[in-house]
PDB file of N, CA and C in Angstrom:
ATOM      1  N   UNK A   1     115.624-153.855 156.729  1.00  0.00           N
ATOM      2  CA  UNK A   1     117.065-153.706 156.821  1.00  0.00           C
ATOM      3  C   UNK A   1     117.686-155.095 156.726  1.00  0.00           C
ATOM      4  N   UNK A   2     118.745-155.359 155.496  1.00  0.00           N
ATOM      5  CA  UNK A   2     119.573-156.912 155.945  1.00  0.00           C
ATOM      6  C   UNK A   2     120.153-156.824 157.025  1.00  0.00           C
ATOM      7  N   UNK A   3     120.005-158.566 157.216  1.00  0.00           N
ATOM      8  CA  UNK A   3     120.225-159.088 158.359  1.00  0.00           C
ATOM      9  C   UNK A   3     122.109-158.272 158.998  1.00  0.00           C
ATOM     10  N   UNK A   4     122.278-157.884 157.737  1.00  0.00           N
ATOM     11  CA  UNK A   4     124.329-157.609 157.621  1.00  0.00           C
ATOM     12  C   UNK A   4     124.839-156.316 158.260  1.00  0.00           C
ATOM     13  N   UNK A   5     123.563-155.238 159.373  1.00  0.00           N
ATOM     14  CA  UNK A   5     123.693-154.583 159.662  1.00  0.00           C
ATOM     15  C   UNK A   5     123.675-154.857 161.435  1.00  0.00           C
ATOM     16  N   UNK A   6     124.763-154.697 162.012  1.00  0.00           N
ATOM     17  CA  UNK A   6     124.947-155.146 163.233  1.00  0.00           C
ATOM     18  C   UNK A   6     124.927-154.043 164.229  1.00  0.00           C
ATOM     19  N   UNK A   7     124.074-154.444 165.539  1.00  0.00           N
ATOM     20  CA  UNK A   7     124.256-152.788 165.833  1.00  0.00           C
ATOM     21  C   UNK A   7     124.172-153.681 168.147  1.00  0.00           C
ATOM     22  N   UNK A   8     124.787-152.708 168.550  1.00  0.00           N
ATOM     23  CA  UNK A   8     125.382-153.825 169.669  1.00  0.00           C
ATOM     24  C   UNK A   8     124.474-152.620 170.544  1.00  0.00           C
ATOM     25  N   UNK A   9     123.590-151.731 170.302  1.00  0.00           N
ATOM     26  CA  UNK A   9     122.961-150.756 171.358  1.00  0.00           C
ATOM     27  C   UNK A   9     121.596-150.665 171.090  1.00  0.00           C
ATOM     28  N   UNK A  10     121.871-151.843 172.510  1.00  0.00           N
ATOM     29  CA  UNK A  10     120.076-152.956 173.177  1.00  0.00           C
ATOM     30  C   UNK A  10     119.200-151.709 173.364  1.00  0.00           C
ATOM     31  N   UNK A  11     119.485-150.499 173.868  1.00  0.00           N
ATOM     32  CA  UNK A  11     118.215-149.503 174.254  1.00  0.00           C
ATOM     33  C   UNK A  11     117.634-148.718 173.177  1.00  0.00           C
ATOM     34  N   UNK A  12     117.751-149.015 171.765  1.00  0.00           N
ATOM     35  CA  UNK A  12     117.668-148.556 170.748  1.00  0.00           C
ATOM     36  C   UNK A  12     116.149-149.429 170.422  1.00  0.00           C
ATOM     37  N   UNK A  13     115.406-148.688 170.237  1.00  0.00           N
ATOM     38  CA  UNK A  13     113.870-149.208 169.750  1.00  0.00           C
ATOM     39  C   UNK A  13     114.221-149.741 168.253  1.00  0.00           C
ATOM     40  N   UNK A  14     115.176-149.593 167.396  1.00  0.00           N
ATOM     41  CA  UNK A  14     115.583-150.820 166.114  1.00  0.00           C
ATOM     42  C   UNK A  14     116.042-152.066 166.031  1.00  0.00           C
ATOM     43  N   UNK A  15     116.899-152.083 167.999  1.00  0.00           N
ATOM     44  CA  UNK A  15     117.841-153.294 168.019  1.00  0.00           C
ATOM     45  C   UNK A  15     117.120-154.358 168.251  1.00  0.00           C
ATOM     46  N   UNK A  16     117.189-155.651 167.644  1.00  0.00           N
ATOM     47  CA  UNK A  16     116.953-156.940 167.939  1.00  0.00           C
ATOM     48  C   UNK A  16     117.732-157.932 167.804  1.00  0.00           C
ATOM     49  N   UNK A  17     118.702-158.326 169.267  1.00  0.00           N
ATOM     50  CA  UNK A  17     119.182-159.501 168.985  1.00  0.00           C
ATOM     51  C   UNK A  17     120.519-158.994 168.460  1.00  0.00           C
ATOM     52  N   UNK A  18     121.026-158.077 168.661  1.00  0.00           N
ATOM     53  CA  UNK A  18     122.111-157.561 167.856  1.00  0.00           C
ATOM     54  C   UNK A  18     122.158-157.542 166.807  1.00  0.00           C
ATOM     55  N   UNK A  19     120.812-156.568 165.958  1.00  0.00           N
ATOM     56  CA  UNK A  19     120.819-156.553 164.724  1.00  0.00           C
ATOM     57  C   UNK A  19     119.893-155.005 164.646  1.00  0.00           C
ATOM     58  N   UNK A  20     120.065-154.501 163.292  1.00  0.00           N
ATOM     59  CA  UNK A  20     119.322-153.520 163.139  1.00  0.00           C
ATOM     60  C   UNK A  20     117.990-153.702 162.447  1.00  0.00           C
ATOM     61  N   UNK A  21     116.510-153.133 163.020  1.00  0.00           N
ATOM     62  CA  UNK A  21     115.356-153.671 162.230  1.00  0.00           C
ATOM     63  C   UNK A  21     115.238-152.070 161.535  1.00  0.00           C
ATOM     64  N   UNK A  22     115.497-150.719 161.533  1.00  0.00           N
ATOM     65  CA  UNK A  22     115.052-149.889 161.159  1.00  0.00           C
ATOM     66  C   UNK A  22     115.007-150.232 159.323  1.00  0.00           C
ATOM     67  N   UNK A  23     114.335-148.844 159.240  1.00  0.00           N
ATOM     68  CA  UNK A  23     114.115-149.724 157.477  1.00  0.00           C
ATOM     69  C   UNK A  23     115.179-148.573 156.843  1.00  0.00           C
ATOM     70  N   UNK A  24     115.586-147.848 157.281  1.00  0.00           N
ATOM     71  CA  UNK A  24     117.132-147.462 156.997  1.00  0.00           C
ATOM     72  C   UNK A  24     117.698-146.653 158.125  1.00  0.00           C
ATOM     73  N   UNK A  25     118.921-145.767 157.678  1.00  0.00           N
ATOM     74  CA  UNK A  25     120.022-146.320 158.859  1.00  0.00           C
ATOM     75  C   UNK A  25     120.574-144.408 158.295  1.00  0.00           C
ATOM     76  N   UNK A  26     121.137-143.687 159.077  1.00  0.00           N
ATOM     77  CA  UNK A  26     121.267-142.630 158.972  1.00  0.00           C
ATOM     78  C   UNK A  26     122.291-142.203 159.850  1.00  0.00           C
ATOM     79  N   UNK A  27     124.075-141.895 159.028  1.00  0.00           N
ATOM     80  CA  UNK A  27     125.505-142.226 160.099  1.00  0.00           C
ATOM     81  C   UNK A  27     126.087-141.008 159.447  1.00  0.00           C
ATOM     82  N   UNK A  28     126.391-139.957 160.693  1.00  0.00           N
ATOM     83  CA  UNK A  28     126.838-138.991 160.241  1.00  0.00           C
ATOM     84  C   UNK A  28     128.448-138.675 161.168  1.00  0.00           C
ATOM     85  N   UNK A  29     129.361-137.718 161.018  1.00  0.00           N
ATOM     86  CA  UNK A  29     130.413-137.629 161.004  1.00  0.00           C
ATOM     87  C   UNK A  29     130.069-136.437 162.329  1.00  0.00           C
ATOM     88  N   UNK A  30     130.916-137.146 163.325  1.00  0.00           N
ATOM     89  CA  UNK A  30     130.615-136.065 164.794  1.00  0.00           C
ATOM     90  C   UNK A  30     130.919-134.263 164.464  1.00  0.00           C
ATOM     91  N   UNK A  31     129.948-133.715 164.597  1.00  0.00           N
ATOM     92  CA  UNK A  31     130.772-132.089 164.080  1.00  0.00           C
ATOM     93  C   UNK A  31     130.471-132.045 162.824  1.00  0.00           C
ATOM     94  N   UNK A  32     130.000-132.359 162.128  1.00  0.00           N
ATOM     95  CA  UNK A  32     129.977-131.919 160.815  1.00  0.00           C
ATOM     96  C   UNK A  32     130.338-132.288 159.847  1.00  0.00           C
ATOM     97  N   UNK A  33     130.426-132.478 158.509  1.00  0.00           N
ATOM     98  CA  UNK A  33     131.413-132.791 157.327  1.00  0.00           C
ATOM     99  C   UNK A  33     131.568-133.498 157.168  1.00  0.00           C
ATOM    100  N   UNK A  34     132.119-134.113 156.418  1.00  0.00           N
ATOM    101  CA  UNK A  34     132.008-135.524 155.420  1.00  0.00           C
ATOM    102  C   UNK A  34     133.063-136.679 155.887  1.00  0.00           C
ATOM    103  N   UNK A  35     133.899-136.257 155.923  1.00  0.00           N
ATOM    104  CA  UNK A  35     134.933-137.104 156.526  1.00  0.00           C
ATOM    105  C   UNK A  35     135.295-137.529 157.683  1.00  0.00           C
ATOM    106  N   UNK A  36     135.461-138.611 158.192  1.00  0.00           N
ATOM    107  CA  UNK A  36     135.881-138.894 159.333  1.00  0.00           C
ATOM    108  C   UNK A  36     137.150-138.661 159.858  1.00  0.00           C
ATOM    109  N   UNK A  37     138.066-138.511 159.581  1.00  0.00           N
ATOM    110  CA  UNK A  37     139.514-138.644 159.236  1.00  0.00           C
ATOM    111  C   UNK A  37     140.087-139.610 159.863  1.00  0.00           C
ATOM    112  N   UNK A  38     139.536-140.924 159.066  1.00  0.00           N
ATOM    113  CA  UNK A  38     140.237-142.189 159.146  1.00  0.00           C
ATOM    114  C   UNK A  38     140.245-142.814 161.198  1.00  0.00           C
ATOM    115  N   UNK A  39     138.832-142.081 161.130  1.00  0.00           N
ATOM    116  CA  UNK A  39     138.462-142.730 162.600  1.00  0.00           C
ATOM    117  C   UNK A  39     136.690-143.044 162.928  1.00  0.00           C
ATOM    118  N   UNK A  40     136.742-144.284 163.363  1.00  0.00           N
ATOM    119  CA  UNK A  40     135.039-144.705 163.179  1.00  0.00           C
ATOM    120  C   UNK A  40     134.828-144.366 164.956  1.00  0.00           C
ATOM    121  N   UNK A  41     135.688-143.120 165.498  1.00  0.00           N
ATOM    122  CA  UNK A  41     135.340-142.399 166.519  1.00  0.00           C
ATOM    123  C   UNK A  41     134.354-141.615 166.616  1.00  0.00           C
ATOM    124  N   UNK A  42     134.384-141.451 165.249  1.00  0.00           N
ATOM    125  CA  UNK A  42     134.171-139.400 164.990  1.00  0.00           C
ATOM    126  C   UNK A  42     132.839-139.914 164.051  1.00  0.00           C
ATOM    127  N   UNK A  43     131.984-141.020 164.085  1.00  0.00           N
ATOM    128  CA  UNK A  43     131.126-141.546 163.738  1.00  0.00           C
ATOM    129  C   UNK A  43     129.849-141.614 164.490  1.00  0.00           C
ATOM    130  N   UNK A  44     128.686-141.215 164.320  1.00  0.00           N
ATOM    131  CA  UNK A  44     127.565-142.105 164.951  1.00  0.00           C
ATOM    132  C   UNK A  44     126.140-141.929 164.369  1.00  0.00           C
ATOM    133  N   UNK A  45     125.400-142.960 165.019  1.00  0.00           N
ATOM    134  CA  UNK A  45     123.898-143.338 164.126  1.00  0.00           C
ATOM    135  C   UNK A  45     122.823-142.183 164.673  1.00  0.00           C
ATOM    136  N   UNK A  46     122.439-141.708 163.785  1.00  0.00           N
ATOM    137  CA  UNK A  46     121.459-141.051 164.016  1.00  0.00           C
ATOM    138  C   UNK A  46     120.052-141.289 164.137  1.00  0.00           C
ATOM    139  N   UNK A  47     119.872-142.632 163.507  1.00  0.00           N
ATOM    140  CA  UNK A  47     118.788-142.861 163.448  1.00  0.00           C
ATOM    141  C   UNK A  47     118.377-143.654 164.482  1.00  0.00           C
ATOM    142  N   UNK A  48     119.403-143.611 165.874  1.00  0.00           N
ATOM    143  CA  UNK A  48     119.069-143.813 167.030  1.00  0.00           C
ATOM    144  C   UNK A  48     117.847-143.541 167.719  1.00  0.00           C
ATOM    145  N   UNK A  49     117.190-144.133 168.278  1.00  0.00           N
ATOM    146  CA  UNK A  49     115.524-144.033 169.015  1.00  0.00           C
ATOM    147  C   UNK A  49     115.524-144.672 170.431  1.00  0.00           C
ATOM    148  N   UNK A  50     115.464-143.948 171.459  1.00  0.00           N
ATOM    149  CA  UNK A  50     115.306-144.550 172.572  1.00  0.00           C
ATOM    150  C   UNK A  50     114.560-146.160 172.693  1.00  0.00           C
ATOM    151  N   UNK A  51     114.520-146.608 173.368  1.00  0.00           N
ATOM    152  CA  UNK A  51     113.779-147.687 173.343  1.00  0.00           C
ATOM    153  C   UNK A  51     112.613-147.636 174.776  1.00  0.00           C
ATOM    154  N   UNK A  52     111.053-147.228 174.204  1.00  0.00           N
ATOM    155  CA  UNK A  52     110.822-147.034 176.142  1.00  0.00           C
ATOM    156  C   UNK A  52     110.113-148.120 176.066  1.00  0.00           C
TER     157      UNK A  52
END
């Protein structure tokens, strides 16, 4: 993953240092569907992984 992917959630087994190491990245729209409607609320990473 480039360095240009910033990710600020330490309990995530990808995060290092405030950065993302996964080898890709998977961001879907809360609820369903494609659009956000012009809010990075209604956003989140899926390819989230606990960190144990």
């Amino acid at each position: 993953m480039p360095d240009r992917i910033t990710c600020n959630v330490s309990d995530c087994m990808y995060w290092e240092n405030k950065k993302c190491t996964a080898p890709s990245i998977e961001v879907s729209v809360d609820g369903g569907g494609s659009t956000a409607h012009g809010t990075k609320e209604k956003t989140n990473c899926h390819t989230y992984t606990l960190r144990r």
